[in-house]
C-alpha atoms as a PDB file:
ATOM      1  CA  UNK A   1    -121.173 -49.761   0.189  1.00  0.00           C
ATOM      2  CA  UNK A   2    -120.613 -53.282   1.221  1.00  0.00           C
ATOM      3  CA  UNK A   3    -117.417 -55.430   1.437  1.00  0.00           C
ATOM      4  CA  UNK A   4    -117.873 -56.944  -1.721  1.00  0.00           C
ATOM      5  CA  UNK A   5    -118.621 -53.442  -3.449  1.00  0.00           C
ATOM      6  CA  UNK A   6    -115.907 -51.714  -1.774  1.00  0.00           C
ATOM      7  CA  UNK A   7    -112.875 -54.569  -2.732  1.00  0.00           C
ATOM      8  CA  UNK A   8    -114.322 -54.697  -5.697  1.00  0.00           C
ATOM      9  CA  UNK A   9    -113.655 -50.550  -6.451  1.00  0.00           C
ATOM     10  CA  UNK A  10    -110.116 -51.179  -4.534  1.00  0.00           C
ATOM     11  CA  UNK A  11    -109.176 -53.866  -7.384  1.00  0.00           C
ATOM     12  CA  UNK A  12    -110.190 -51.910  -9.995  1.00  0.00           C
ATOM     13  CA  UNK A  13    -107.930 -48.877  -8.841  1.00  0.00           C
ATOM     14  CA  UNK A  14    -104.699 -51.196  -8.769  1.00  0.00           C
ATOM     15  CA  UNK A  15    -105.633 -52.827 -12.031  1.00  0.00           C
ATOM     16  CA  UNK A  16    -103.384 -50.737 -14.484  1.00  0.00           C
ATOM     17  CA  UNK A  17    -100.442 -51.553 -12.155  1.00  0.00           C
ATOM     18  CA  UNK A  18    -101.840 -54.899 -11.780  1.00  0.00           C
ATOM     19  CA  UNK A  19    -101.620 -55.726 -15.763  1.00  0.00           C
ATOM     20  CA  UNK A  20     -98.737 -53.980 -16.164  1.00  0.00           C
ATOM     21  CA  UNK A  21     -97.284 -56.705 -14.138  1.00  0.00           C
ATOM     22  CA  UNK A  22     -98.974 -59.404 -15.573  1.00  0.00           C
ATOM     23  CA  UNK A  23     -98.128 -58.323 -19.012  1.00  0.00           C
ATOM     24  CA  UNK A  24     -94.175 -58.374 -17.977  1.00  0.00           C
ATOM     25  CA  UNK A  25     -94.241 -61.233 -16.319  1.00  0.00           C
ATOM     26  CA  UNK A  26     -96.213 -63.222 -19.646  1.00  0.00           C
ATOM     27  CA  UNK A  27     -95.543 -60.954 -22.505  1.00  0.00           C
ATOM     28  CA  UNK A  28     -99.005 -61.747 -23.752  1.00  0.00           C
ATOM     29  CA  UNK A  29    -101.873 -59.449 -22.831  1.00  0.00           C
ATOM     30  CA  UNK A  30    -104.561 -62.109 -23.265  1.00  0.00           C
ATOM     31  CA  UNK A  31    -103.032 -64.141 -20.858  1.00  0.00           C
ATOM     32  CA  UNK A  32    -102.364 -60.911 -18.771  1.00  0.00           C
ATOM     33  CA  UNK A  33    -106.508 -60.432 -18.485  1.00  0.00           C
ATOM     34  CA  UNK A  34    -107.096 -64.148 -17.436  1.00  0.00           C
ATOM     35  CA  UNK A  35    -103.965 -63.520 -14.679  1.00  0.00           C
ATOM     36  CA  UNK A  36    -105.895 -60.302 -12.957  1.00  0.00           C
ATOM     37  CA  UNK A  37    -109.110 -62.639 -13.332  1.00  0.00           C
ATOM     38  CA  UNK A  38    -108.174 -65.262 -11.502  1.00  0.00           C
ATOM     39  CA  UNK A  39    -106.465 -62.899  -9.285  1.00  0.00           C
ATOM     40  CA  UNK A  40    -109.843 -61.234  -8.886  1.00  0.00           C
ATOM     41  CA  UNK A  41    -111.492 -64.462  -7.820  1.00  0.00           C
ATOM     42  CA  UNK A  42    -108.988 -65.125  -5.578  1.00  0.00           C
ATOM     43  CA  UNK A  43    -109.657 -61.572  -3.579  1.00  0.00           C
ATOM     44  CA  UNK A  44    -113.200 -62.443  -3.565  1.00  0.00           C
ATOM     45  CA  UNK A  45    -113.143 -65.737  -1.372  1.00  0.00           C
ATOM     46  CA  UNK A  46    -109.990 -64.381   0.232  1.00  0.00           C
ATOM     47  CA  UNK A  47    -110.450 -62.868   4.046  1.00  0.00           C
ATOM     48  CA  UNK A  48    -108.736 -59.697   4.036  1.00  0.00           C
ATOM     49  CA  UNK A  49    -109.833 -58.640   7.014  1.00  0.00           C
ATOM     50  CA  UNK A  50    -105.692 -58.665   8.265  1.00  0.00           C
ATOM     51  CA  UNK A  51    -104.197 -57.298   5.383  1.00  0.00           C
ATOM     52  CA  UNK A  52    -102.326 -54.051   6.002  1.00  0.00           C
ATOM     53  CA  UNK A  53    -101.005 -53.202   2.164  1.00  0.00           C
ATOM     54  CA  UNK A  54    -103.510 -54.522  -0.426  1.00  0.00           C
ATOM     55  CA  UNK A  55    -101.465 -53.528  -3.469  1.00  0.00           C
ATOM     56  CA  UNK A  56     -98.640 -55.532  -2.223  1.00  0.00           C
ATOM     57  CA  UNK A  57    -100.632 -58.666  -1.412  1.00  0.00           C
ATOM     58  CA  UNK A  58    -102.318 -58.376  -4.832  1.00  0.00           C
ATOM     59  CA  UNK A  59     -98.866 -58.046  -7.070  1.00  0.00           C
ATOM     60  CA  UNK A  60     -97.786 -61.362  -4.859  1.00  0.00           C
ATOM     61  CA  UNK A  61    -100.717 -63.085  -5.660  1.00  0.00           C
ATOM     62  CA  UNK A  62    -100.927 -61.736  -9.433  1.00  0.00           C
ATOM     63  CA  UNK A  63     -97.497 -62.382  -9.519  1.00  0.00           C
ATOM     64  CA  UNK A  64     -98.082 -66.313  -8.069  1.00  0.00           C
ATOM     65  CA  UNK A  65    -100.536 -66.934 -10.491  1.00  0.00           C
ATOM     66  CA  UNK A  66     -97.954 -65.492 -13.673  1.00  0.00           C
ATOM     67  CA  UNK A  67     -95.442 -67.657 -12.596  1.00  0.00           C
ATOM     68  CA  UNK A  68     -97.464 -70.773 -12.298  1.00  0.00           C
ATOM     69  CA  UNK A  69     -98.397 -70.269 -16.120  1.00  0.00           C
ATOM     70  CA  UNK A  70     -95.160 -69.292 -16.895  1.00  0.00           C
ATOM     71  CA  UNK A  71     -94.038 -72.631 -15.720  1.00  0.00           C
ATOM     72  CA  UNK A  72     -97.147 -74.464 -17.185  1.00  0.00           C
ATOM     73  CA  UNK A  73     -96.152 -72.910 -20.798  1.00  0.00           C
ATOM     74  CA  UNK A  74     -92.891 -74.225 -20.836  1.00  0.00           C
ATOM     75  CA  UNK A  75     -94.756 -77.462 -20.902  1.00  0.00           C
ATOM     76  CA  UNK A  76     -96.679 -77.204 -23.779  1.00  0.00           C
ATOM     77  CA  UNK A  77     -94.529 -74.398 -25.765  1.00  0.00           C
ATOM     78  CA  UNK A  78     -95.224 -74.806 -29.029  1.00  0.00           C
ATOM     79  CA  UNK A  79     -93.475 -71.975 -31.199  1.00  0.00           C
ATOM     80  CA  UNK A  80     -89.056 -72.596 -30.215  1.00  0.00           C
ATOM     81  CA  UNK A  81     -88.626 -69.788 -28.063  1.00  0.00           C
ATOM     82  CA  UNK A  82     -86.279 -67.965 -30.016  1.00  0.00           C
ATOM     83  CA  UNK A  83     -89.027 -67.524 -33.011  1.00  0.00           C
ATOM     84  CA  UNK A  84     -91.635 -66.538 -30.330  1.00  0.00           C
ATOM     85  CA  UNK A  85     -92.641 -62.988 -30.713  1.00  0.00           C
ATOM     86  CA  UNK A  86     -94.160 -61.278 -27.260  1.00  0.00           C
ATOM     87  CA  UNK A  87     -97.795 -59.291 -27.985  1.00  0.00           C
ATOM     88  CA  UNK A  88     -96.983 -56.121 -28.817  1.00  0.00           C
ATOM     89  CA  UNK A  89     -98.538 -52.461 -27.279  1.00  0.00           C
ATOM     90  CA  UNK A  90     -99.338 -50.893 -30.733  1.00  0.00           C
ATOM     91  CA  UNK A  91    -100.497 -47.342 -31.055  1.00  0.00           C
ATOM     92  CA  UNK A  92    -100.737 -44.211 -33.525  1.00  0.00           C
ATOM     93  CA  UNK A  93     -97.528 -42.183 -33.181  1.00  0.00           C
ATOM     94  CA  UNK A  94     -99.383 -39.358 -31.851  1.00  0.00           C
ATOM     95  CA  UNK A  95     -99.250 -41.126 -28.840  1.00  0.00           C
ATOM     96  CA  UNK A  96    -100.237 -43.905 -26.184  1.00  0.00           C
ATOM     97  CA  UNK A  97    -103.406 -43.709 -24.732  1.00  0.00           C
ATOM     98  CA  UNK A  98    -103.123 -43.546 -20.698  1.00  0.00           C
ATOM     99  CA  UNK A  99    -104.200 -47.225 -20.620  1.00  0.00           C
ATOM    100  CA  UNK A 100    -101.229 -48.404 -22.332  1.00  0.00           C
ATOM    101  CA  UNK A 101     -98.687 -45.675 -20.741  1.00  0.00           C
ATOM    102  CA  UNK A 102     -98.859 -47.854 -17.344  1.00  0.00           C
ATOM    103  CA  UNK A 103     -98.184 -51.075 -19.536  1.00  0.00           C
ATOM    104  CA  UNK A 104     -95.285 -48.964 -20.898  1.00  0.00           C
ATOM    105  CA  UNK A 105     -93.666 -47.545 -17.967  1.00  0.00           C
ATOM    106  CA  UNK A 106     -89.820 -47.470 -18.286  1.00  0.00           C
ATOM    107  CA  UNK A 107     -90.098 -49.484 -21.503  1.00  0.00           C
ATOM    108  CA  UNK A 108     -87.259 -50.211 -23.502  1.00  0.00           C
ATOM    109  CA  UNK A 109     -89.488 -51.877 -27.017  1.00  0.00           C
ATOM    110  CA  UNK A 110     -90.366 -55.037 -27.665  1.00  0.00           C
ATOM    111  CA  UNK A 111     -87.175 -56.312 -27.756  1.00  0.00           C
ATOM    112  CA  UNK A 112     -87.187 -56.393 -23.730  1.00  0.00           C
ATOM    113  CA  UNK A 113     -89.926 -58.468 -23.565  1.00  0.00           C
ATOM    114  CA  UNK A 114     -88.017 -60.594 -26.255  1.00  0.00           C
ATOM    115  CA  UNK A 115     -85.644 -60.959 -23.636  1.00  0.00           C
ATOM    116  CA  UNK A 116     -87.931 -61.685 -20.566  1.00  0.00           C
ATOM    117  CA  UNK A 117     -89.517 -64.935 -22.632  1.00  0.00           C
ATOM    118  CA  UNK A 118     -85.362 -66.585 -22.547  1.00  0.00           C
ATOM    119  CA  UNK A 119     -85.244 -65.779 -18.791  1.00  0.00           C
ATOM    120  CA  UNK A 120     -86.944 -69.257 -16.058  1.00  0.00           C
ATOM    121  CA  UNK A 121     -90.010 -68.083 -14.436  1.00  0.00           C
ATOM    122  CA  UNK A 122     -88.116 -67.358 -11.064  1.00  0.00           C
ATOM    123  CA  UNK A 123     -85.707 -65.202 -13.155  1.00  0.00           C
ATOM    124  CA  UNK A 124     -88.508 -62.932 -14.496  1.00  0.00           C
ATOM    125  CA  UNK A 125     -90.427 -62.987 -11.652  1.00  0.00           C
ATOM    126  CA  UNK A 126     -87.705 -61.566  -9.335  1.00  0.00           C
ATOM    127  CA  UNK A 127     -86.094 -59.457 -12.470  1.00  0.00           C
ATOM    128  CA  UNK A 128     -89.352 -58.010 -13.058  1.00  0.00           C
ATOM    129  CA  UNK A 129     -91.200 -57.074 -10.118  1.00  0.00           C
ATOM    130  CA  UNK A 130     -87.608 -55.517  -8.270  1.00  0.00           C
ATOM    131  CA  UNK A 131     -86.276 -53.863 -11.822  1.00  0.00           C
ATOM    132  CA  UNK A 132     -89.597 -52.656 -12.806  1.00  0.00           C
ATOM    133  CA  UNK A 133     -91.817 -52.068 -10.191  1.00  0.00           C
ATOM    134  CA  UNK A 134     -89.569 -51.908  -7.038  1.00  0.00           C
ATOM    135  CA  UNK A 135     -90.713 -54.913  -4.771  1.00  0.00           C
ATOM    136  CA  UNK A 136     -88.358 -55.724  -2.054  1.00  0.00           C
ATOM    137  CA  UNK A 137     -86.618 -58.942  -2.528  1.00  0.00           C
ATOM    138  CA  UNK A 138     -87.899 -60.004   1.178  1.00  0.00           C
ATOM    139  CA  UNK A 139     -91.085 -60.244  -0.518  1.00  0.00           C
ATOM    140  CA  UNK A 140     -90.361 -61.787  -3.835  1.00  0.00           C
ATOM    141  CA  UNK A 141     -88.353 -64.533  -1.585  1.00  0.00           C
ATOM    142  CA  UNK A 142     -91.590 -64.933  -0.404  1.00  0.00           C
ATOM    143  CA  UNK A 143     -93.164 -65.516  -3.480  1.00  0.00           C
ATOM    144  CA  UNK A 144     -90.707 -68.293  -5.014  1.00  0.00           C
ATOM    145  CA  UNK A 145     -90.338 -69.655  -1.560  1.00  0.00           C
ATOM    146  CA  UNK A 146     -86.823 -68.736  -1.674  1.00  0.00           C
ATOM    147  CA  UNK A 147     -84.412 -66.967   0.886  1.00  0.00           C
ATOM    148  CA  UNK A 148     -83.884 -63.063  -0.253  1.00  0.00           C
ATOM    149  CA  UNK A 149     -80.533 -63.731  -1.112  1.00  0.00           C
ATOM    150  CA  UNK A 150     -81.617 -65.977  -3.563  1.00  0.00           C
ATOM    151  CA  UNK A 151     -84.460 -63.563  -4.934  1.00  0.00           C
ATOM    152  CA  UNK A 152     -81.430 -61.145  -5.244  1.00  0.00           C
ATOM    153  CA  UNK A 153     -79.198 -63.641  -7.152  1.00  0.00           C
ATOM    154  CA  UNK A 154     -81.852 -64.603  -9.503  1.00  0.00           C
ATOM    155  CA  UNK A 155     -82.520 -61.038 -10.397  1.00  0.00           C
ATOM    156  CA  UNK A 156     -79.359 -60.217 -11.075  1.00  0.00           C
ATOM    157  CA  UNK A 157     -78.943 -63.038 -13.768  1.00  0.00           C
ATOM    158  CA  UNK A 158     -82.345 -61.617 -15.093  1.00  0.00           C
ATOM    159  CA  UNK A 159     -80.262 -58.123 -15.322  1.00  0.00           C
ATOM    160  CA  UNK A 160     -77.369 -59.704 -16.766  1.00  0.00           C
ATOM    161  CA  UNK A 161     -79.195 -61.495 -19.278  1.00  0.00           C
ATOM    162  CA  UNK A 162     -81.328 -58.260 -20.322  1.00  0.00           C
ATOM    163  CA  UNK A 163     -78.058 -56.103 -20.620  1.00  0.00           C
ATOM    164  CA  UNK A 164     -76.644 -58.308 -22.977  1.00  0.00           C
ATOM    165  CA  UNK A 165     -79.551 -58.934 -25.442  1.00  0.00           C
ATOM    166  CA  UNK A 166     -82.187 -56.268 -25.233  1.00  0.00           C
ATOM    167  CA  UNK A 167     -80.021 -52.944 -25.728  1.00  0.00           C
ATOM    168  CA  UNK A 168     -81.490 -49.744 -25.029  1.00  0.00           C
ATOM    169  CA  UNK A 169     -83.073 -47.908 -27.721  1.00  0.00           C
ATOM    170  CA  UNK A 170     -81.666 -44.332 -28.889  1.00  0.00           C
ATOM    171  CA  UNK A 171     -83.564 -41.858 -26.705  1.00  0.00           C
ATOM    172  CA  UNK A 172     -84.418 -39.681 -29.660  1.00  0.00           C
ATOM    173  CA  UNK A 173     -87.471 -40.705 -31.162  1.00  0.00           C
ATOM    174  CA  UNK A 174     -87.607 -38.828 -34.042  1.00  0.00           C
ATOM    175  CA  UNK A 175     -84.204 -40.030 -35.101  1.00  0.00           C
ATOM    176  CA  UNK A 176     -85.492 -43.585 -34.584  1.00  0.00           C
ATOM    177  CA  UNK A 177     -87.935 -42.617 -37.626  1.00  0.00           C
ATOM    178  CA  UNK A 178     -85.638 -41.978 -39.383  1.00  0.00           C
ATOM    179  CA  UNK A 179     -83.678 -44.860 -39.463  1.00  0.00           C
ATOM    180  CA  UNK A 180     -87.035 -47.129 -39.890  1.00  0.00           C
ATOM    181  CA  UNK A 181     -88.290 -44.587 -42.536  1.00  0.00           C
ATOM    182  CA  UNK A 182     -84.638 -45.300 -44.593  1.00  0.00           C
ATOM    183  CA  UNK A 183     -84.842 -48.754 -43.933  1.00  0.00           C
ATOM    184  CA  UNK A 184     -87.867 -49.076 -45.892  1.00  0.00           C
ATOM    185  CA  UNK A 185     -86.698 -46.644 -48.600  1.00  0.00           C
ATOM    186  CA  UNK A 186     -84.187 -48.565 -49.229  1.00  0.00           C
ATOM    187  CA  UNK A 187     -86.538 -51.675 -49.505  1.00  0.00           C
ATOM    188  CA  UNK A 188     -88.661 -50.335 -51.815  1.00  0.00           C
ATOM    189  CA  UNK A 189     -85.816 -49.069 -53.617  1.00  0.00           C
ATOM    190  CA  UNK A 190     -84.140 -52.625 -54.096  1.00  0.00           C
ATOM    191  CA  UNK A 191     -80.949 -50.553 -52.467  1.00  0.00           C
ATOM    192  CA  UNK A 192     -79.551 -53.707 -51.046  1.00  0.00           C
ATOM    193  CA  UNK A 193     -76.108 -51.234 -49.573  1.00  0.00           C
ATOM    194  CA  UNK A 194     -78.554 -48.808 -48.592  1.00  0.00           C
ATOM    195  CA  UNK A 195     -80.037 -51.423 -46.481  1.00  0.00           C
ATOM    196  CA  UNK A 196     -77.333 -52.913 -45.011  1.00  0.00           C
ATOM    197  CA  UNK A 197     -75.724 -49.469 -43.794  1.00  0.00           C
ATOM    198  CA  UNK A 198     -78.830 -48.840 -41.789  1.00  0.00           C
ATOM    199  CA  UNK A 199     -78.421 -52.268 -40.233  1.00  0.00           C
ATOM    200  CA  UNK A 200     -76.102 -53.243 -37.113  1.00  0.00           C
ATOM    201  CA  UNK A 201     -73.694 -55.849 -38.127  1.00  0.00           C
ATOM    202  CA  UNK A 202     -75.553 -58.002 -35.336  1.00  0.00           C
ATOM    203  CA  UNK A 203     -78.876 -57.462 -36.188  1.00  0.00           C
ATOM    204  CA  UNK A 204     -81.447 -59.907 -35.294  1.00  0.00           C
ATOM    205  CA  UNK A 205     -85.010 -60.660 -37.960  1.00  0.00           C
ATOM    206  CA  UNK A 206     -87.017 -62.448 -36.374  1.00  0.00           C
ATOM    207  CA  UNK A 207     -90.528 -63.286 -37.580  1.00  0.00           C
ATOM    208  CA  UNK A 208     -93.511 -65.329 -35.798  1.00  0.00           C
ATOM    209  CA  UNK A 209     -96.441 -66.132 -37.608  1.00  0.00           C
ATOM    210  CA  UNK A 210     -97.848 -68.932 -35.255  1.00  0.00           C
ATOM    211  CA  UNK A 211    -100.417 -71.559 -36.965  1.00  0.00           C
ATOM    212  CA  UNK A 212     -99.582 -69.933 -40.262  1.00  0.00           C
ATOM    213  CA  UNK A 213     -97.611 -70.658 -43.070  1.00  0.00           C
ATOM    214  CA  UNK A 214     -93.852 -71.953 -41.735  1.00  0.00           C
ATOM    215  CA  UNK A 215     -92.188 -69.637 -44.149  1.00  0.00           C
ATOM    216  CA  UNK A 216     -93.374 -66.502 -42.504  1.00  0.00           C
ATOM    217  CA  UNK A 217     -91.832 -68.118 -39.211  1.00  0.00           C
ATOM    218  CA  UNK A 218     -87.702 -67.505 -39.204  1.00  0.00           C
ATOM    219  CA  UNK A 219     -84.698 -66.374 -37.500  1.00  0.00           C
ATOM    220  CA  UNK A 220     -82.136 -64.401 -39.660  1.00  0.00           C
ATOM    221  CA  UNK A 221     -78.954 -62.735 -37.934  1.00  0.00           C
ATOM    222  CA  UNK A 222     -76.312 -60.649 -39.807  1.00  0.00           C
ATOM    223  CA  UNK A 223     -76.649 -57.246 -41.741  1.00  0.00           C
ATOM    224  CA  UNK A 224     -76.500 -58.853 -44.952  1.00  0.00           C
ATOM    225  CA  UNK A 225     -78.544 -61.728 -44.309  1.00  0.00           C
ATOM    226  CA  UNK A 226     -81.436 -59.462 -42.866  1.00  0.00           C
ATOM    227  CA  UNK A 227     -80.821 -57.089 -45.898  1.00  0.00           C
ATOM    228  CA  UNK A 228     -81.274 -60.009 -48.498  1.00  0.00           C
ATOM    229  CA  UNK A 229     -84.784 -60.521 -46.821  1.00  0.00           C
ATOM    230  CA  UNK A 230     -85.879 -56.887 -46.258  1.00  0.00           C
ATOM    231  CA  UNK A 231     -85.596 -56.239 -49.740  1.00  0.00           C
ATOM    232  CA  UNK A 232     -88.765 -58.229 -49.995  1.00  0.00           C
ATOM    233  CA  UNK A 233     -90.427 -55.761 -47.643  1.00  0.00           C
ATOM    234  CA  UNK A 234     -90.408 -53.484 -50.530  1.00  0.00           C
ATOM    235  CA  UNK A 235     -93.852 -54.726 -51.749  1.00  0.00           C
ATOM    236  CA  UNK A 236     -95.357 -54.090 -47.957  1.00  0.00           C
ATOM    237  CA  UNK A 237     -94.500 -50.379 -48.271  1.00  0.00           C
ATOM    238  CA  UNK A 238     -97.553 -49.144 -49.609  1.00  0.00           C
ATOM    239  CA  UNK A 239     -99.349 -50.988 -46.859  1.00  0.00           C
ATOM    240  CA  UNK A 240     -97.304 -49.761 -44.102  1.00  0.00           C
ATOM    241  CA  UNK A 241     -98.504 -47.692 -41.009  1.00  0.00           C
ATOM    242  CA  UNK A 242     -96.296 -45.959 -39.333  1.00  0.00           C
ATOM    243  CA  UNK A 243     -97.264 -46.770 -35.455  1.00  0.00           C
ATOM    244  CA  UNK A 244     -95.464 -47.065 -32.007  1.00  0.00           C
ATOM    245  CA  UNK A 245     -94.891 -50.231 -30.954  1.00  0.00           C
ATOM    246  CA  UNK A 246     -94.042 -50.658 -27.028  1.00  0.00           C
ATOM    247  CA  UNK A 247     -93.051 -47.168 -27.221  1.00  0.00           C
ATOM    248  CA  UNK A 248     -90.859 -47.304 -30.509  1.00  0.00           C
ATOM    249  CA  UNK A 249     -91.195 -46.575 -34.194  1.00  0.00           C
ATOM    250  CA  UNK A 250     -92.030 -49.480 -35.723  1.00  0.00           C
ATOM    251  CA  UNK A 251     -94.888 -49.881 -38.667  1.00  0.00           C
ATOM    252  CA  UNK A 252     -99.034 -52.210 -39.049  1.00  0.00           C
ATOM    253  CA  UNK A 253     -98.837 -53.585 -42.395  1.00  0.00           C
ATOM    254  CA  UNK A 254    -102.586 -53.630 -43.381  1.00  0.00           C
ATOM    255  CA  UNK A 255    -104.737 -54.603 -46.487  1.00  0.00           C
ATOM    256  CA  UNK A 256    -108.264 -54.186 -46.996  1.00  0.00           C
ATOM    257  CA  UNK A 257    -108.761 -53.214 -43.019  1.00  0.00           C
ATOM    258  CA  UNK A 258    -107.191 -56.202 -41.490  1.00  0.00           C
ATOM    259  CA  UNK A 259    -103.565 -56.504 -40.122  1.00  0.00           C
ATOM    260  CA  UNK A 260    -100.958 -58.426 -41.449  1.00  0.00           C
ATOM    261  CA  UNK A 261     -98.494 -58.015 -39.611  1.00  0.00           C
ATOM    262  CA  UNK A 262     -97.063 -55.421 -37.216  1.00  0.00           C
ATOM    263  CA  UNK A 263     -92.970 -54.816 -37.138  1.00  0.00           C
ATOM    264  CA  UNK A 264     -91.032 -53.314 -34.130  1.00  0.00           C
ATOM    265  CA  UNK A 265     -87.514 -51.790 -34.846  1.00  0.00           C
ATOM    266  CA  UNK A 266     -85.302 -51.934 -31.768  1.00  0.00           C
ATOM    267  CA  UNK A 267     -82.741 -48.617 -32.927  1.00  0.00           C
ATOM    268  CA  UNK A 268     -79.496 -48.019 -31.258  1.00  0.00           C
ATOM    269  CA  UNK A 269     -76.267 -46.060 -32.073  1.00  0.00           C
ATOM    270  CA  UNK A 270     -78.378 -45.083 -35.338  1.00  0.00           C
ATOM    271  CA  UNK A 271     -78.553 -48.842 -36.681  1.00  0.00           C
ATOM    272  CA  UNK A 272     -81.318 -50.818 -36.653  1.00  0.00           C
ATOM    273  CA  UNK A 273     -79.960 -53.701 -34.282  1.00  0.00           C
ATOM    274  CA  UNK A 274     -83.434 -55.887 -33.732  1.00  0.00           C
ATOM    275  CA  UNK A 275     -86.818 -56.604 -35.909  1.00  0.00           C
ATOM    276  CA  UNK A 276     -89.360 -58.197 -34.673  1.00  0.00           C
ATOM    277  CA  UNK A 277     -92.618 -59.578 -36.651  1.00  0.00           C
ATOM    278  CA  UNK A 278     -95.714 -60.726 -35.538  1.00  0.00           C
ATOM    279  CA  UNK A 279     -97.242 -62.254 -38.619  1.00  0.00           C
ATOM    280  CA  UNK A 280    -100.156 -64.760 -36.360  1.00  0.00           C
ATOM    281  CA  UNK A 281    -103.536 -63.694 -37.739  1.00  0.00           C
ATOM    282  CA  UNK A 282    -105.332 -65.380 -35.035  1.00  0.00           C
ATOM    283  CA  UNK A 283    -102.823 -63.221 -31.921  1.00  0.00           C
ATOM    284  CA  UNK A 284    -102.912 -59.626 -34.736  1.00  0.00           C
ATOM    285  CA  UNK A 285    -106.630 -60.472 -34.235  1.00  0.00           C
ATOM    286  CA  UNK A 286    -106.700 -60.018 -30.721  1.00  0.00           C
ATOM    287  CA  UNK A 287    -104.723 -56.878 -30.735  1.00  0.00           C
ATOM    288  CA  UNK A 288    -105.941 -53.193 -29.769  1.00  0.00           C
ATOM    289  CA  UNK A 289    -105.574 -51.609 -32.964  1.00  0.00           C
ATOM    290  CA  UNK A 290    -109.035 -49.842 -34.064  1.00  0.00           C
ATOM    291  CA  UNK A 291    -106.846 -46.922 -34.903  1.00  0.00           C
ATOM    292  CA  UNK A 292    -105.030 -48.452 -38.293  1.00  0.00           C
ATOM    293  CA  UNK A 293    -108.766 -49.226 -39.499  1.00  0.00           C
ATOM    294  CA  UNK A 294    -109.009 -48.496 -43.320  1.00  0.00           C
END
């Protein structure tokens, strides 16, 4: 085996925790592929010869090339970040497939990664890789060219941030069902009380279709307000698939063996407190989800 072979094989066996970083740090898992790419061809014309710990010099430089697109998006952002739905990990409820358990470690749903996309590149980047995947802060400060101190302060507003808008789902997944499973009966029912007793006063709708049509794009807070537009869901019930998504109940709405959308439910203290829609054909398109095939 030569050098080339044998970094090559050494790449490959960090890659799930490789992505798994990627896809925290940019919430999208196309742009999570092109990060370990580049990454790739950055190990290739690199001289390793001195390094001690290639995992850790890999999630720096993975995690060097996340934040300079993180800071390049912000740029060019074209969706308002508070419509902007994160790619979603969607699977059959009987389970994740080992590939997308690593993506998934200690997930909390989508709505974490809702979170992440509110937080400055530094402030995910330190947040992510010392919350998530236990880097030191000497060697994030490394990273952002900051002092560790620093590293440490901007991960704690990351934490502070995250605590206050992404709360953690009910541990009971089964009960989560439920609530999503009611909260569509009661759609389909035109049970507009129904609906708003399954809903947190708080709740957050928030829909992104992308290029498409601007009325499938919105922001709706309030149990009532988010009750007056779930009743439309109704209609979508015969199309609906139940499914994880990032590790929660939430449903693919399919029709004639396309997707049209997939919906994450963020459930805690038995309310539904946070939906979150992904309505862009061209992003559904891209999406991992051979298993809701008609």
């Amino acid at each position: 085996m030569d050098d080339r072979e044998w970094l090559t094989e050494r790449f490959e066996a960090h890659r799930p925790r490789l992505r798994a970083v990627a896809y925290r740090m940019l919430g999208s898992l196309s742009e999570a592929e092109d990060a370990l790419q580049d990454s790739w061809l950055r190990l290739d014309r690199a001289d390793t010869g001195n390094v001690q710990n290639l995992e850790a010099w890999l999630t720096t430089v993975v995690a060097r090339v996340c934040l300079n697109k993180l800071r390049s998006r912000e740029q060019r952002r074209e969706v308002p970040l508070d419509l902007h739905v994160p790619d979603p990990i969607v699977s059959p409820e009987s389970g994740l497939d080992p590939q997308n358990e690593v993506l998934l470690a200690d997930s909390v749903g989508l709505a974490l990664q809702v979170v992440l996309d509110t937080l400055t590149p530094t402030e995910r980047l330190a947040f992510v890789l010392h919350d998530m995947f236990a880097v030191p802060f000497e060697e994030i400060a490394l990273m952002i060219e900051r002092s560790p101190v620093a590293a440490r302060q901007l991960a704690s507003r990351g934490r502070r941030r995250v605590r206050g808008q992404a709360p953690a789902p009910d541990p009971d997944l089964p009960r989560q069902r439920r609530v999503v499973d009611a909260f569509f009966a009661a759609a389909r029912d035109g049970d507009f009380e129904a609906l708003v007793a399954v809903l947190d006063p708080d709740v957050v709708l928030r829909s992104d279709a992308g290029r498409g049509p601007a009325r499938l794009t919105t922001l709706i807070t309030g149990a009532r307000a988010v009750a007056e537009q779930a009743v439309t869901f109704g209609r979508l019930s015969p199309f609906a698939r139940p499914a994880l998504v990032n590790g929660t109940p939430g449903v693919v709405v399919t029709a004639h063996g396309r997707p049209l959308s997939v919906m994450a439910f963020t459930v805690s203290g038995g309310r539904i407190v946070a939906i979150d829609v992904l309505a862009d054909r061209d992003r559904l398109e891209g999406l991992e989800m051979d298993a809701f095939d008609d």
